[in-house]
Protein backbone atom coordinates (compact mmCIF):
# COMPACT_ATOMS: atom_id res chain seq x y z
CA UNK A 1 87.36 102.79 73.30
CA UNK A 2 89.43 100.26 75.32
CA UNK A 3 90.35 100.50 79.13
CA UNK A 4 93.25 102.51 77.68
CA UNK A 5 93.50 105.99 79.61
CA UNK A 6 95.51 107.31 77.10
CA UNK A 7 95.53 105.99 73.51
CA UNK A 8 97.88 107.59 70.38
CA UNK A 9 97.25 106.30 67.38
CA UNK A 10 100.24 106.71 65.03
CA UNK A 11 101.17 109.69 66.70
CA UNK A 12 103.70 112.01 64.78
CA UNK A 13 105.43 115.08 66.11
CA UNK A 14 108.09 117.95 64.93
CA UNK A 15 109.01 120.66 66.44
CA UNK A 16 108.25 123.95 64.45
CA UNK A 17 111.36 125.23 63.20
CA UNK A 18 112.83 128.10 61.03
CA UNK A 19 112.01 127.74 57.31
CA UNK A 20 109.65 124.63 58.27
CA UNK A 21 109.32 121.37 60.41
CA UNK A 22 112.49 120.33 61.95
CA UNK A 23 113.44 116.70 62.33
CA UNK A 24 110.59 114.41 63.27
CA UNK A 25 110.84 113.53 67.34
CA UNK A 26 107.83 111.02 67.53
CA UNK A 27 107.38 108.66 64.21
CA UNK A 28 104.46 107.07 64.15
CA UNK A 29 103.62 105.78 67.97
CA UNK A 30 100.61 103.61 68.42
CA UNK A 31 100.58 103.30 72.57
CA UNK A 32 97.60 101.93 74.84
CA UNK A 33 98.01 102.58 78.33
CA UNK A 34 95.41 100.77 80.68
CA UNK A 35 93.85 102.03 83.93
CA UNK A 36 95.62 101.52 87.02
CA UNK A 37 98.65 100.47 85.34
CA UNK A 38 102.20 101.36 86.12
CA UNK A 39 104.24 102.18 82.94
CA UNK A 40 107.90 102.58 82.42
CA UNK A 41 109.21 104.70 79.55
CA UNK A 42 112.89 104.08 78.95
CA UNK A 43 115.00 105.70 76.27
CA UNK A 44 117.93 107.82 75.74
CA UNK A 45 117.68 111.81 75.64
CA UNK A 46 116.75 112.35 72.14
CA UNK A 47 114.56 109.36 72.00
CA UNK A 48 110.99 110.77 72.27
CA UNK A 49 110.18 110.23 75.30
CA UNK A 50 109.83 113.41 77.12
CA UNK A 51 107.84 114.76 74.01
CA UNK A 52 105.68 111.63 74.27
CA UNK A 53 105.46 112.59 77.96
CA UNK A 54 103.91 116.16 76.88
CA UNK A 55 101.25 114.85 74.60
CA UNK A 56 99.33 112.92 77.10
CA UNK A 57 97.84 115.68 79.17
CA UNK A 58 98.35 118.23 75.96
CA UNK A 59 101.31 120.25 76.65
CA UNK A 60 101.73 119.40 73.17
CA UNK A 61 99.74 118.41 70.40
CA UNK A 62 100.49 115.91 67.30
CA UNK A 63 101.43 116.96 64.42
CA UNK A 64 100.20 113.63 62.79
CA UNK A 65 97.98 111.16 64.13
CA UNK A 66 95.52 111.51 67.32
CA UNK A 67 95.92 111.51 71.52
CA UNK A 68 93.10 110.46 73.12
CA UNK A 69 92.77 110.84 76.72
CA UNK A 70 89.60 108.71 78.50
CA UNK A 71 88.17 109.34 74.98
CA UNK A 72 88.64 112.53 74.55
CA UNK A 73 90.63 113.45 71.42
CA UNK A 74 93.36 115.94 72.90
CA UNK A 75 92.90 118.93 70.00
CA UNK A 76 89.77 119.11 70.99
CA UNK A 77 89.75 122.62 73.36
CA UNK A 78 86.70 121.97 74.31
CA UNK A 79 88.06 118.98 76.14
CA UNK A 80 91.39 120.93 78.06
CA UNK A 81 90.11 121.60 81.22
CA UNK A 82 89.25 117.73 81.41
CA UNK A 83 92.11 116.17 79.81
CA UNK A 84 94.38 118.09 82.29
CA UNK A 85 92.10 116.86 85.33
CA UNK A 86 92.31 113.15 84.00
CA UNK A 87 96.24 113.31 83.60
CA UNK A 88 98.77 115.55 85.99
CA UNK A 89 102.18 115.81 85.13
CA UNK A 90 105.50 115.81 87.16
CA UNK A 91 108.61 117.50 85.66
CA UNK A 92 112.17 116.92 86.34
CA UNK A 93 112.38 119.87 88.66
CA UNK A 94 110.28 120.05 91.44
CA UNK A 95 111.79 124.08 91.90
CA UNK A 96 109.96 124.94 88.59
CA UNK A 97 106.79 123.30 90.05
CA UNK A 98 106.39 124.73 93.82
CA UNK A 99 104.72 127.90 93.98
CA UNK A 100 103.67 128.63 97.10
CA UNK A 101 106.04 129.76 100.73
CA UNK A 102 104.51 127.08 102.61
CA UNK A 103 104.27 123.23 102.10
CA UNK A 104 100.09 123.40 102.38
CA UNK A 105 99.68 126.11 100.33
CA UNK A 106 101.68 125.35 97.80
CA UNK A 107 99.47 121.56 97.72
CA UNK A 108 96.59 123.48 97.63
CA UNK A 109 97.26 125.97 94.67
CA UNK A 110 96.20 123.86 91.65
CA UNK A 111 92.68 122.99 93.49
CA UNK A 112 91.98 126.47 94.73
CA UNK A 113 92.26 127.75 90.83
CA UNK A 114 90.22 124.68 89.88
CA UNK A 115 87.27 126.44 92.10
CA UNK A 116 87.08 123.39 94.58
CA UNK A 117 85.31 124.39 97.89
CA UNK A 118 87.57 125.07 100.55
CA UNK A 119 86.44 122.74 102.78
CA UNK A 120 87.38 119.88 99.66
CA UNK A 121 90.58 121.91 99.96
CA UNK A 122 91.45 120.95 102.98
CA UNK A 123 90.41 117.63 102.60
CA UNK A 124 92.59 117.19 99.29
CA UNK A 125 95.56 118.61 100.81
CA UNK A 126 95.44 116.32 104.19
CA UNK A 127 94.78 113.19 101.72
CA UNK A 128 97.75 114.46 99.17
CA UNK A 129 100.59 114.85 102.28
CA UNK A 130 99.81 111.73 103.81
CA UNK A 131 100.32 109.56 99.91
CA UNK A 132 103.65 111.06 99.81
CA UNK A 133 104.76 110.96 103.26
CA UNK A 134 104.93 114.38 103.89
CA UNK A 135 102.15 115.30 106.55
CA UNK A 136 104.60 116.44 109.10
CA UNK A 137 106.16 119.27 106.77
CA UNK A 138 102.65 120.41 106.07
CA UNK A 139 103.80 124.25 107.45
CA UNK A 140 106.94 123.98 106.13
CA UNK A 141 109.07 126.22 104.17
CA UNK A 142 109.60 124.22 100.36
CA UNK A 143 112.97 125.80 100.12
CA UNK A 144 114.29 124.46 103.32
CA UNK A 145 113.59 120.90 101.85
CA UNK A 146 116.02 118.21 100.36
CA UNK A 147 115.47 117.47 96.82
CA UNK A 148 113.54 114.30 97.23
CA UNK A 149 111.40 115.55 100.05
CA UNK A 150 110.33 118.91 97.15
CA UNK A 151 109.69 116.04 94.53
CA UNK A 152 107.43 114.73 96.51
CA UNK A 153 105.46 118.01 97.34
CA UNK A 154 105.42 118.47 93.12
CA UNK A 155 103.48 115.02 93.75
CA UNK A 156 101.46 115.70 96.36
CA UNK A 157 100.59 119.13 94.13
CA UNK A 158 99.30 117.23 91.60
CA UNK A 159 97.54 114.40 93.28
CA UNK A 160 95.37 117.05 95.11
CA UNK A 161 93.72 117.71 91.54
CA UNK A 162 92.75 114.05 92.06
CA UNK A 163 93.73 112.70 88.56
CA UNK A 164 93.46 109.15 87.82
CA UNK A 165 96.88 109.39 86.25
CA UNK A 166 99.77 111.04 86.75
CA UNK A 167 102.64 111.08 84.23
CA UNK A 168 106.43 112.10 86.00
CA UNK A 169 108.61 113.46 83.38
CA UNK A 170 112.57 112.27 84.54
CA UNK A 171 111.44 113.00 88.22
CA UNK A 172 114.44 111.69 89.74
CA UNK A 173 116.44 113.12 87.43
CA UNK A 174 118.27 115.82 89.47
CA UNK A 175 117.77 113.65 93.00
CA UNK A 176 120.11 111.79 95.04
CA UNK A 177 119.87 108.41 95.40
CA UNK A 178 118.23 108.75 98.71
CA UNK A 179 115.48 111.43 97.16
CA UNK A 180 115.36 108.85 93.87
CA UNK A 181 114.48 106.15 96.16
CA UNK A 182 111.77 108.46 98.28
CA UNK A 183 109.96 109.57 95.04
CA UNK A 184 110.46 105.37 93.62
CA UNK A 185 108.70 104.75 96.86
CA UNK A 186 106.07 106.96 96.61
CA UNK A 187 105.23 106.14 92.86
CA UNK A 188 104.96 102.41 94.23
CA UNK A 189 102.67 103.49 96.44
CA UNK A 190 100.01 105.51 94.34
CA UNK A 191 99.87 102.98 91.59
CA UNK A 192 99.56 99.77 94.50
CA UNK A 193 97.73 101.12 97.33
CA UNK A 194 95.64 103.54 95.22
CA UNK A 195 95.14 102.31 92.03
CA UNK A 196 96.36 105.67 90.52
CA UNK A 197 97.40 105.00 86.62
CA UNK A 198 101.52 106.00 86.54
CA UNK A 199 103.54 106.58 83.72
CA UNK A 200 107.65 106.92 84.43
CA UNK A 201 109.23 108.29 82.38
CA UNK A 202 113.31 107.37 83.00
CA UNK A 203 117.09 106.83 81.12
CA UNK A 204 117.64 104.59 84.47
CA UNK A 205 117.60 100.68 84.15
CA UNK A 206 116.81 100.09 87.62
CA UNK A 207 113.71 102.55 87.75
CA UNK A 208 112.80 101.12 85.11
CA UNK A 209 112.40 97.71 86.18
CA UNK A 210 110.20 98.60 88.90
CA UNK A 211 107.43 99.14 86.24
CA UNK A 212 104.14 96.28 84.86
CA UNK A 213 105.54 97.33 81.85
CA UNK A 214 108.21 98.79 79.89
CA UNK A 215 108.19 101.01 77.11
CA UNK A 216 111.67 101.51 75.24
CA UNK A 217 111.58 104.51 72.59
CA UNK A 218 114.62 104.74 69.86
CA UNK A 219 114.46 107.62 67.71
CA UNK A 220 110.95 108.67 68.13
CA UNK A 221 109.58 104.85 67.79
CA UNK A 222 108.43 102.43 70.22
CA UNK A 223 111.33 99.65 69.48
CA UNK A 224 109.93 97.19 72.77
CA UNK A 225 107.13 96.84 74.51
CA UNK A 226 106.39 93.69 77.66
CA UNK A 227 107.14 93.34 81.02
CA UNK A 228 110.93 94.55 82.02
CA UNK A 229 111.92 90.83 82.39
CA UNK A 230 110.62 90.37 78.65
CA UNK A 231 112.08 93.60 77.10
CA UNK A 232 115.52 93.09 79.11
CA UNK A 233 116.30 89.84 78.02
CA UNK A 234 116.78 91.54 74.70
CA UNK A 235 120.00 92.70 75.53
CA UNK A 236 121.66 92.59 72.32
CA UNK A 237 118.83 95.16 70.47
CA UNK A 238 119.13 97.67 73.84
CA UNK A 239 122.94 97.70 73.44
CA UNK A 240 122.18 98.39 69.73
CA UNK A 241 120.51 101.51 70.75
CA UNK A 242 123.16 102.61 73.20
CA UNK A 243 120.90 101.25 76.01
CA UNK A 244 122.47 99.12 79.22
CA UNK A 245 120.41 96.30 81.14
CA UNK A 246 120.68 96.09 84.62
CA UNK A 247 123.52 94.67 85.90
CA UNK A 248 122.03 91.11 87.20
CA UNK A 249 121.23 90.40 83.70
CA UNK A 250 124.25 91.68 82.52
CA UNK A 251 126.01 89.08 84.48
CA UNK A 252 123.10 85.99 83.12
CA UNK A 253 124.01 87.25 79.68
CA UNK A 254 127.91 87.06 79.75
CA UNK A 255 127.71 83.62 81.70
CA UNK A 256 124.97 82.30 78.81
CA UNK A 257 127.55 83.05 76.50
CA UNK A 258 130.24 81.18 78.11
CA UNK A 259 128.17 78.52 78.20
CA UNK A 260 126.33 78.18 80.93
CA UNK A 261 122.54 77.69 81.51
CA UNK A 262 121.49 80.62 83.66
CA UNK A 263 117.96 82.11 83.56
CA UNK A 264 118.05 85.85 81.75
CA UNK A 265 114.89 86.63 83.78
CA UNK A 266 116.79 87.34 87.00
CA UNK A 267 116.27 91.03 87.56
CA UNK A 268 116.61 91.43 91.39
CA UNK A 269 119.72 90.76 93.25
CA UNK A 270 117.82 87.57 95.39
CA UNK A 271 117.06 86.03 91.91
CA UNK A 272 120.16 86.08 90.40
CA UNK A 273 121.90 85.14 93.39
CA UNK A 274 119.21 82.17 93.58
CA UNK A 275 120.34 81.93 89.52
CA UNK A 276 124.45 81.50 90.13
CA UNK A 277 123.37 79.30 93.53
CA UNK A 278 121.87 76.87 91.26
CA UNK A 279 125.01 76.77 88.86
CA UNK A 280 127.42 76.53 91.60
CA UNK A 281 125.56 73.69 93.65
């Protein structure tokens, strides 16, 4: 095997339906995602992505092709316990992940039924508040919390497993922008300061950009796959597919086409105000 952590090799999926398979929702995905990376996976509801999402820690299991996870083949059951200990998951709504009626307990939950010493425990639970920020709310009520502050609990739930990569599932998806740009924050944070492998996946440009890399699914394929200031500059093929780009390269593109020789690289705000500086000096 590579570095990859996970690995599909033309992965295929259907959901079991009535009277047979229904449509196919992942056609033929060959993915490699390396250690300590961080990953972006953009695409439009119906594009694959949250079903991709539930094949790398097994939620799901192919239909056609393989998953491996660090190697290990995931429809293998032998392998379960492991593969789920290798790769945590974070869904859209932190409400269907919190368990517990305190903040601690509720961090602690996945390691006590793992059989981890309580002393580890503790230890696991201190270390998972403090990655997310959330130390101070440690005896805290989850209820009582604003959206992006339970997100971030969700997190810290799954970090005290201690995987080496998490994948969030649309995590900001029912957030305010302040509790998008808490849980944005944190990702940033456990993929830079401590090398944890992240996969995103998003429909939002802007989240998106924040990745190493960007993944764009269209009707169960992989249609790009480069850094967001490679895949973006495509901007034709993401319309095509009912995608946006963000809107500094929105701006590049309709200026290139009137003409004018502006850089479609400039993601952030500073470089494409440095971009339109240039022009106007």
């Amino acid at each position: 095997m590579s570095d990859a952590i996970i690995k599909t090799e033309h992965l295929r999926f259907a959901y079991a339906a009535e009277g047979g398979l229904s449509p196919v929702v992942l056609d033929g995905v060959d993915l490699e995602i390396e250690e300590g990376s961080f990953v972006a996976v953009l695409g439009h509801n119906g594009s694959g992505k949250s079903t991709l999402a539930k094949h790398m820690n097994a939620i799901l299991l192919p239909t056609g092709g393989k998953v491996y996870v660090d190697g290990m083949d995931t429809c293998e059951d032998a392998d379960l316990l492991d593969i789920r200990r290798t790769v945590g998951m974070v869904f859209q709504n932190p409400d269907n992940q919190i368990v517990a009626n305190v903040v601690e307990e509720d961090v602690a939950f996945a390691p006590e039924n793992l059989g981890v010493p309580p002393a580890e425990i503790r230890k696991r639970v201190d270390d998972a508040l403090a990655m997310v920020g959330m130390s101070e709310y440690a005896a805290h009520a989850p209820h009582l919390l604003s959206g992006g502050q339970k997100q971030r609990i969700a997190i810290a739930g799954v970090i005290a497993m201690r995987p080496r990569c998490v994948v969030l599932d649309e995590p900001t998806a029912m957030l305010d922008p302040i509790g998008r740009d808490e849980v944005l924050k944190t990702i940033r944070l456990l993929n830079r300061e401590y090398g944890m492998t992240v996969v995103l996946i998003t429909h939002h440009m802007d989240e998106a950009a924040q990745a190493d890399r960007l993944v764009v699914m269209a009707k169960g394929k992989v249609i790009a796959d480069g850094s967001p200031r490679q895949v973006f500059q495509r901007v034709e093929e993401l319309r095509a597919v009912g995608l946006t780009v963000p809107e500094t390269v929105e701006l590049c593109w309709e200026l290139r086409r009137e003409g004018l020789d502006v850089p479609l690289d400039a993601i952030s705000d500073e470089e494409c105000a440095q971009a339109l500086y240039q022009i106007l000096k």
